[in-house]
Protein backbone atom coordinates (compact mmCIF):
# COMPACT_ATOMS: atom_id res chain seq x y z
CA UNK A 1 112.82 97.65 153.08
CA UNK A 2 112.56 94.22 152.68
CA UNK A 3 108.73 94.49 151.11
CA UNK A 4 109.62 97.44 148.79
CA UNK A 5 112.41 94.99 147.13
CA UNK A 6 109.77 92.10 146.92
CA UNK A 7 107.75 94.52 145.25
CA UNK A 8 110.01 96.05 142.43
CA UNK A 9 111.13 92.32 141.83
CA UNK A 10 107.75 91.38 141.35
CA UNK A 11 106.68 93.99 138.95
CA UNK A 12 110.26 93.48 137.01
CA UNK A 13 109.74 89.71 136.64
CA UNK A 14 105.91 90.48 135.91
CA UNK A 15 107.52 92.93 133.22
CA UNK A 16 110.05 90.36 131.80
CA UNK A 17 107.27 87.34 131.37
CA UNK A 18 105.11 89.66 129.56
CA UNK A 19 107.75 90.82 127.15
CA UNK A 20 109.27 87.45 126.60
CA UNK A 21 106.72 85.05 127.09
CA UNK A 22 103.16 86.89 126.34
CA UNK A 23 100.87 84.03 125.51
CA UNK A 24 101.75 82.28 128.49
CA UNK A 25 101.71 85.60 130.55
CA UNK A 26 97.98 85.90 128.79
CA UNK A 27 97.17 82.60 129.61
CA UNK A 28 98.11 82.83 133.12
CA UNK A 29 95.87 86.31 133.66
CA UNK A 30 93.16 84.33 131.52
CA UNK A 31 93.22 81.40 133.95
CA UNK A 32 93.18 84.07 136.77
CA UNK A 33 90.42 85.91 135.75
CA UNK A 34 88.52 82.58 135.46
CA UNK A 35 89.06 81.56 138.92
CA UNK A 36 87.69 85.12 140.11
CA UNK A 37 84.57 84.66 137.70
CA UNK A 38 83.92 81.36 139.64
CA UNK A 39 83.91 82.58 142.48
CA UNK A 40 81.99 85.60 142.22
CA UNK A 41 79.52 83.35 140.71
CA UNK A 42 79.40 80.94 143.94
CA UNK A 43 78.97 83.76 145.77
CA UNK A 44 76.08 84.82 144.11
CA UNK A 45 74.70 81.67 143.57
CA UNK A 46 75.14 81.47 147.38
CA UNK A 47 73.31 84.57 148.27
CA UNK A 48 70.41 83.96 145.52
CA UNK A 49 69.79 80.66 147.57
CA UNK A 50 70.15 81.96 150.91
CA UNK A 51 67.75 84.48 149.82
CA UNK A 52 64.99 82.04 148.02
């Protein structure tokens, strides 16, 4: 019970800082989608040298 709540609250404050505050919502999934490019990056970096 206690996780479904989380989760509707989550995707209604997810909905209400896109609708009210999009360029910092956009910034935020910009920044986040950095941080995954990174690290898929390391990780291939990684296995390239563990390879070589």
């Amino acid at each position: 019970m206690v996780r479904k709540v989380l989760t509707w609250g989550g995707l209604a404050f997810l909905l209400f800082f896109v609708a009210f505050r999009p360029e910092s919502a956009a910034n935020v999934f910009r920044a986040i989608g950095a941080g995954i490019a990174d690290v898929a990056q390391g990780l291939g970096e990684f296995f390239t040298n563990l390879v070589a």
